[in-house]
Protein backbone atom coordinates (compact mmCIF):
# COMPACT_ATOMS: atom_id res chain seq x y z
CA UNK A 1 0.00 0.00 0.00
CA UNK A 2 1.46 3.44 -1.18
CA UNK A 3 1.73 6.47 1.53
CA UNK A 4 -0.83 9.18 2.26
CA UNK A 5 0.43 11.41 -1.17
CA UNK A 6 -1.66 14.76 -0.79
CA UNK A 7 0.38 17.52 -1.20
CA UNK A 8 0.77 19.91 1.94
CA UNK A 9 -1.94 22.53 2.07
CA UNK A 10 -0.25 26.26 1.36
CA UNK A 11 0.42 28.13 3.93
CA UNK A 12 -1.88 30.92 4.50
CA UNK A 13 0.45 33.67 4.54
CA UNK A 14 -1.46 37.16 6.39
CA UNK A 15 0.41 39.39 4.22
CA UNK A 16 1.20 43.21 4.64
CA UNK A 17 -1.68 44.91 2.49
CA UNK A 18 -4.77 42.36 3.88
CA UNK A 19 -2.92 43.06 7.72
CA UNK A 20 -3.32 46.46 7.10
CA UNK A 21 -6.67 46.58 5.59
CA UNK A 22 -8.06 44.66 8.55
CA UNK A 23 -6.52 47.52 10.80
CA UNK A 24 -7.87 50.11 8.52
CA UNK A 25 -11.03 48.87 9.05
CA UNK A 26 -10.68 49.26 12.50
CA UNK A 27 -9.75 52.14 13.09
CA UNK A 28 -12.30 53.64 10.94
CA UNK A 29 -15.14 51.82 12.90
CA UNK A 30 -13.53 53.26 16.18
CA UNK A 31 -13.68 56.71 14.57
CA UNK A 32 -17.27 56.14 13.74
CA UNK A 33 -18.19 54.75 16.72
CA UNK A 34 -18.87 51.34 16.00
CA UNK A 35 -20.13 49.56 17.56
CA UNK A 36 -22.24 52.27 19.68
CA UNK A 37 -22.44 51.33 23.16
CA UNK A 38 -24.71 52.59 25.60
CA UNK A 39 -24.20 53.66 29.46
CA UNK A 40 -26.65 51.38 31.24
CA UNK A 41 -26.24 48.18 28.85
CA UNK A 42 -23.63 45.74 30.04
CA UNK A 43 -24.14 43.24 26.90
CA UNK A 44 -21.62 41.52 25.13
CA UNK A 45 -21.33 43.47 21.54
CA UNK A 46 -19.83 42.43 18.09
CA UNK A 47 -19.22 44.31 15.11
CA UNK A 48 -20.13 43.98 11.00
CA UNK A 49 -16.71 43.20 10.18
CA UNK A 50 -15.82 40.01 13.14
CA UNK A 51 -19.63 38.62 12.29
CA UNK A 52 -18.37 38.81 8.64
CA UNK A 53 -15.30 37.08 9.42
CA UNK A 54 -16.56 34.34 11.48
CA UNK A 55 -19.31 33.46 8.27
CA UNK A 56 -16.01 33.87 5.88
CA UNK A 57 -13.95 31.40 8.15
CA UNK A 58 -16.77 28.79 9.29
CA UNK A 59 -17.66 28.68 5.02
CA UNK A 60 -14.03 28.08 4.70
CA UNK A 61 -14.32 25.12 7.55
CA UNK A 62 -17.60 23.65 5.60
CA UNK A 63 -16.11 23.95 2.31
CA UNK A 64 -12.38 21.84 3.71
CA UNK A 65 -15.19 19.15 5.82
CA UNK A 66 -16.99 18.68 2.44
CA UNK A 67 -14.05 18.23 0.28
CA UNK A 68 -12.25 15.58 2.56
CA UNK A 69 -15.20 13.60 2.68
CA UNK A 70 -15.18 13.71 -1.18
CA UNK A 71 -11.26 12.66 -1.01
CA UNK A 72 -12.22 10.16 2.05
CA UNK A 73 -15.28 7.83 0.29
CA UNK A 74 -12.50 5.83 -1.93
CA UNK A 75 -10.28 5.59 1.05
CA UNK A 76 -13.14 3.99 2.88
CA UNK A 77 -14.34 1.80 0.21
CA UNK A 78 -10.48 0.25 0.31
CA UNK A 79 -10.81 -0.16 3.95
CA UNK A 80 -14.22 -2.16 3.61
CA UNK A 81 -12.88 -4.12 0.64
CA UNK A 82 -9.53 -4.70 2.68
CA UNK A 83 -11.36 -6.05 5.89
CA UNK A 84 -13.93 -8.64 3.97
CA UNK A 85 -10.55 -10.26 2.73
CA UNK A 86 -9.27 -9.85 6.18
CA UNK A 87 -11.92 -11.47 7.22
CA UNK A 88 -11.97 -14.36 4.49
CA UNK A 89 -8.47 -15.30 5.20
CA UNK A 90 -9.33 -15.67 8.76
CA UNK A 91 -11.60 -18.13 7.77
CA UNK A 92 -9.21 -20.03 5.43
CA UNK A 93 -6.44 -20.10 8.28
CA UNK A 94 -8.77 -21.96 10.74
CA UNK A 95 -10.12 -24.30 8.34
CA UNK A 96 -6.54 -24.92 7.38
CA UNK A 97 -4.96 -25.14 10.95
CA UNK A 98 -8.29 -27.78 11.53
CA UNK A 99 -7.50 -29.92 9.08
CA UNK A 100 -3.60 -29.83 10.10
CA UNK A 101 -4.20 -30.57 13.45
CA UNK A 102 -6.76 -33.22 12.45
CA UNK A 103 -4.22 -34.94 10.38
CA UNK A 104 -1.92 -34.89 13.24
CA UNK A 105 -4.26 -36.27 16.28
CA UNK A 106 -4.75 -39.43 13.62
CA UNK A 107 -2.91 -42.41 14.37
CA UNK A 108 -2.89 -45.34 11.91
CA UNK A 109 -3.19 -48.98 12.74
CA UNK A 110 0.15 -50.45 12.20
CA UNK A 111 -1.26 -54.23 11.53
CA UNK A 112 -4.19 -52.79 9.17
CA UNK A 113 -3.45 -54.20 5.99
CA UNK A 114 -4.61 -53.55 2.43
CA UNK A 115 -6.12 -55.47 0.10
CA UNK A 116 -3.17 -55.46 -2.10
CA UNK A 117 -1.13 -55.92 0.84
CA UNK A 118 -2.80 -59.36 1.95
CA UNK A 119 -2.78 -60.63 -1.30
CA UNK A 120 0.93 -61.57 -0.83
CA UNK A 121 2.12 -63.66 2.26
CA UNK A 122 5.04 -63.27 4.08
CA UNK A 123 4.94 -59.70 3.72
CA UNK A 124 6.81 -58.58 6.81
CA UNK A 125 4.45 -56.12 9.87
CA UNK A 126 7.72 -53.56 9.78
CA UNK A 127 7.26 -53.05 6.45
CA UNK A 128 3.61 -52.23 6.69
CA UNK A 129 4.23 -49.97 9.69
CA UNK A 130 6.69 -48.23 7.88
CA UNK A 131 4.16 -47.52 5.20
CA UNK A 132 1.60 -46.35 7.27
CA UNK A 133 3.90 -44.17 9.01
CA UNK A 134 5.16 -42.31 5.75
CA UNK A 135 1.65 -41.97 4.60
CA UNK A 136 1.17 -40.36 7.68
CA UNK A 137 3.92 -38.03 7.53
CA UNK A 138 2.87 -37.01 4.08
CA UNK A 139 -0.38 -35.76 4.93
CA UNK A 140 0.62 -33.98 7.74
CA UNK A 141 3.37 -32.27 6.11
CA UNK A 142 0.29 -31.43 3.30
CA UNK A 143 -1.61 -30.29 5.76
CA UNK A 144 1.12 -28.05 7.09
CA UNK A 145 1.59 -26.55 4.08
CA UNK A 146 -1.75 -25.33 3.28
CA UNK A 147 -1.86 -23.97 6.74
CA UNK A 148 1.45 -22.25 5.77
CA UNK A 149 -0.22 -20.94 3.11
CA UNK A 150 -2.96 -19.66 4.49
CA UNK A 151 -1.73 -17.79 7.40
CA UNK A 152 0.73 -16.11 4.88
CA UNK A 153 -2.41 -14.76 2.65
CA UNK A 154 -3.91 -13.74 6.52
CA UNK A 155 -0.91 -11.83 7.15
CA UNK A 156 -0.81 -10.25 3.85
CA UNK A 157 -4.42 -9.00 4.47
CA UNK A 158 -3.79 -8.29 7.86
CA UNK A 159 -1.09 -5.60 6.44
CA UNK A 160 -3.41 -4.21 4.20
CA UNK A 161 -5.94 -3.42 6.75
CA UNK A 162 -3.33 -1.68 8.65
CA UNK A 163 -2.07 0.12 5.78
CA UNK A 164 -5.14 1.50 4.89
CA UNK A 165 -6.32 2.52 8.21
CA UNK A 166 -2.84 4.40 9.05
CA UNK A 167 -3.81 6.42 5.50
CA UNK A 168 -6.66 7.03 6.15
CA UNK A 169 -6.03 8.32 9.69
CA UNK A 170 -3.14 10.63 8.22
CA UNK A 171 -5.29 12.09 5.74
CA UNK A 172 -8.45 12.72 8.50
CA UNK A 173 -5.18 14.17 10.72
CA UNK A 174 -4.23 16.28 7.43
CA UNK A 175 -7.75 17.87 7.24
CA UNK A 176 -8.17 18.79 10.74
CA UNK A 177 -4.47 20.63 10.26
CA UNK A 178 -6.15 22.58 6.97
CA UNK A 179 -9.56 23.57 9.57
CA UNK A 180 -7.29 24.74 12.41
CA UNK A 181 -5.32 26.92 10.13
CA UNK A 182 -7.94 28.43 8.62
CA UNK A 183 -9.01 29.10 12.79
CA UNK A 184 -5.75 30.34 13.32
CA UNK A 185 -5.85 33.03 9.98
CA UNK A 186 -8.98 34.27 11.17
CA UNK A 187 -7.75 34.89 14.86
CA UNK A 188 -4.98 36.68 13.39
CA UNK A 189 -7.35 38.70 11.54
CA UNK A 190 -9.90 39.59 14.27
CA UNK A 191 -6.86 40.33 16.50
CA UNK A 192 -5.35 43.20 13.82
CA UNK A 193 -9.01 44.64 13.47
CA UNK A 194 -9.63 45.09 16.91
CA UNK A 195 -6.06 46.22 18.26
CA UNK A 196 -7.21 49.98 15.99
CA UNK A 197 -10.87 49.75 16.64
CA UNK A 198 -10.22 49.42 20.98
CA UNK A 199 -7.19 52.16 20.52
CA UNK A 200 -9.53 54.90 18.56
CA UNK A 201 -13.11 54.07 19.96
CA UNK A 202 -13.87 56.85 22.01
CA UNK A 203 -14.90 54.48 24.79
CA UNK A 204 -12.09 51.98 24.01
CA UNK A 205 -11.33 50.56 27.60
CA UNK A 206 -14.96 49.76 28.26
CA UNK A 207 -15.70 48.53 24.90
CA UNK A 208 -12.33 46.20 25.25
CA UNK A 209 -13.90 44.40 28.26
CA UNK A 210 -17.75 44.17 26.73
CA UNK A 211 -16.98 42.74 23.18
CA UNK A 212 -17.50 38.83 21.69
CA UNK A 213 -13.86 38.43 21.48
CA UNK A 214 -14.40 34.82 20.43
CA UNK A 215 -13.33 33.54 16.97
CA UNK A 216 -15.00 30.96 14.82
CA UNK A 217 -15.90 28.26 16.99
CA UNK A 218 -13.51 25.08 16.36
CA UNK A 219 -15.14 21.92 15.47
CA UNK A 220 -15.17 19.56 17.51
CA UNK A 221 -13.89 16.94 15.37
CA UNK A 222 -10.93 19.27 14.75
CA UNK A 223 -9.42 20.16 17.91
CA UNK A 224 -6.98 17.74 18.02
CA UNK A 225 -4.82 14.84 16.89
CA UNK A 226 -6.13 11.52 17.24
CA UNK A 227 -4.07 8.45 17.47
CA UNK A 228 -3.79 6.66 14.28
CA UNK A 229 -6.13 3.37 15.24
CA UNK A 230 -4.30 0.05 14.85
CA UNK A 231 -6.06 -2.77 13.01
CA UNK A 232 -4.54 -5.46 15.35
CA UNK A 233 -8.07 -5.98 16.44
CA UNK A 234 -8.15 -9.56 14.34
CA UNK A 235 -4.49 -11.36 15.25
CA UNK A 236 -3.68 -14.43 12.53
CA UNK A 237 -3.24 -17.66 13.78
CA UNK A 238 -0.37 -18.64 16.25
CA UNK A 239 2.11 -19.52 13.59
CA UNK A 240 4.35 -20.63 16.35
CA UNK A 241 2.13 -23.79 17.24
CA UNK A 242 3.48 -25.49 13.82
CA UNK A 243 5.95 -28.23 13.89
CA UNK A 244 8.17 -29.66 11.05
CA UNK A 245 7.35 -33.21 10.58
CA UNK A 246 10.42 -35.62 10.16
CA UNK A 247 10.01 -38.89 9.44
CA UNK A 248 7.04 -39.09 11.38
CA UNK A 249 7.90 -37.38 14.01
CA UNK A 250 7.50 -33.58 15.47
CA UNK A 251 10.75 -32.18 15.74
CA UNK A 252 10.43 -29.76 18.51
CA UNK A 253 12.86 -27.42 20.87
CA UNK A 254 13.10 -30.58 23.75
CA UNK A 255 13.50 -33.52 21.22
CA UNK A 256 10.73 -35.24 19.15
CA UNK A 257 6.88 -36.64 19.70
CA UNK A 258 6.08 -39.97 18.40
CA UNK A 259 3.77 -39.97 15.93
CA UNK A 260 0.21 -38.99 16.71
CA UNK A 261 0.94 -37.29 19.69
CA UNK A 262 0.44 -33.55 19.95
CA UNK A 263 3.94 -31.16 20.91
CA UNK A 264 3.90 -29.65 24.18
């Protein structure tokens, strides 16, 4: 699975000639007297130009929410696609590890003999032991294999999952960056306007302590990082609980199991 591979929002730069037109702005409204205040109110007042910024910046929010969930519907799709094979391997690996321990728990009948095998006297019971025993070994070693198989298509899927979720989570972690910049411009802005309006407002103290000082509220979904979620919620199958088969045996750390038997 390939990285996240949006490019990095711009910066928004606050340059010199918007800076100063927000501080134009306010000091013309202190020079007008805006916003008017009277003597026996004691309300929280706003002016035209913050109410016009918070609409411009909580667009600007609504317009980044809209477009990542345009970017985020394929992303998701993977992720649903990625997690039914997930979930089909799963499947496969248990079947698989069934059968293997199935063929492992069976132990032949060392004087059962054939029908081509009693057809012929004399033949020695070693020699059908020995048979049995091979065909034994055979299967399980089959067996083995397809479990081997299986639990490497599980972990394959099992990485995809993961891949996919990580991406996604960078690129959810991306557009809450692009929201709280846009939250962070418009502070900026608010701050330059009403630095001139407080300093030429006639009543400039009192109106400093009555206005809505507060910028564009913050979503919530936006306020900060999230840990990138882990798709270990589905672990593959012990891989450690298979044993080589030799020569119908299970070699293991301590020595080897007769036949049959299952390794400690």
């Amino acid at each position: 699975m390939g990285e996240w591979a949006d490019p990095p929002a711009k910066p928004i730069r606050y340059g010199f000639l918007l800076r100063l037109w927000d501080a134009y702005q306010g000091f013309r409204d202190g020079r007008r007297r805006i916003p008017a205040i009277g003597e026996a109110e004691k309300a929280v007042v706003v002016t035209p130009k913050i109410e016009y910024l918070r609409h411009l910046a909580r667009d600007q929010i609504d317009h980044e929410r809209g477009a990542w969930l345009a970017r985020s519907g394929a992303l998701r799709a993977r992720l649903a696609e990625a997690r039914e094979r997930r979930q089909a391997a799963e499947h496969t690996a248990r079947v698989a590890r069934l059968a293997w321990v199935e063929a492992r728990t069976w132990v032949p009948d060392p004087d059962e003999r054939r029908l081509a095998e009693t057809i012929r006297d004399g033949r020695p019971g070693s020699l059908v032991r020995a048979r049995r025993q091979a065909d034994h070994a055979r299967r399980c070693a089959a067996a083995e294999t397809v479990w081997a198989a299986a639990e490497s298509r599980l972990a394959a899927a099992v990485r995809e999952v993961e891949a996919v979720t990580q991406e996604l989570a960078r690129a959810e972690a991306g557009n809450r960056a692009r929201v709280r910049r846009i939250h962070e411009f418009t502070s900026r802005r608010v701050a330059a306007y009403l630095q001139q309006l407080v300093r030429t407002h006639p009543r400039g103290p009192e109106l400093n302590a009555r206005l809505d000082l507060l910028a564009p509220e913050l979503p919530a979904w936006a306020e900060e990082d999230r840990p990138e979620p882990q798709a270990h919620d589905h672990p593959q199958t012990d891989a450690h609980e298979r044993r080589p088969w030799v020569n119908g045996h299970v070699r293991t750390r301590g020595g080897e199991v007769p036949d049959g038997t299952m390794a400690p």
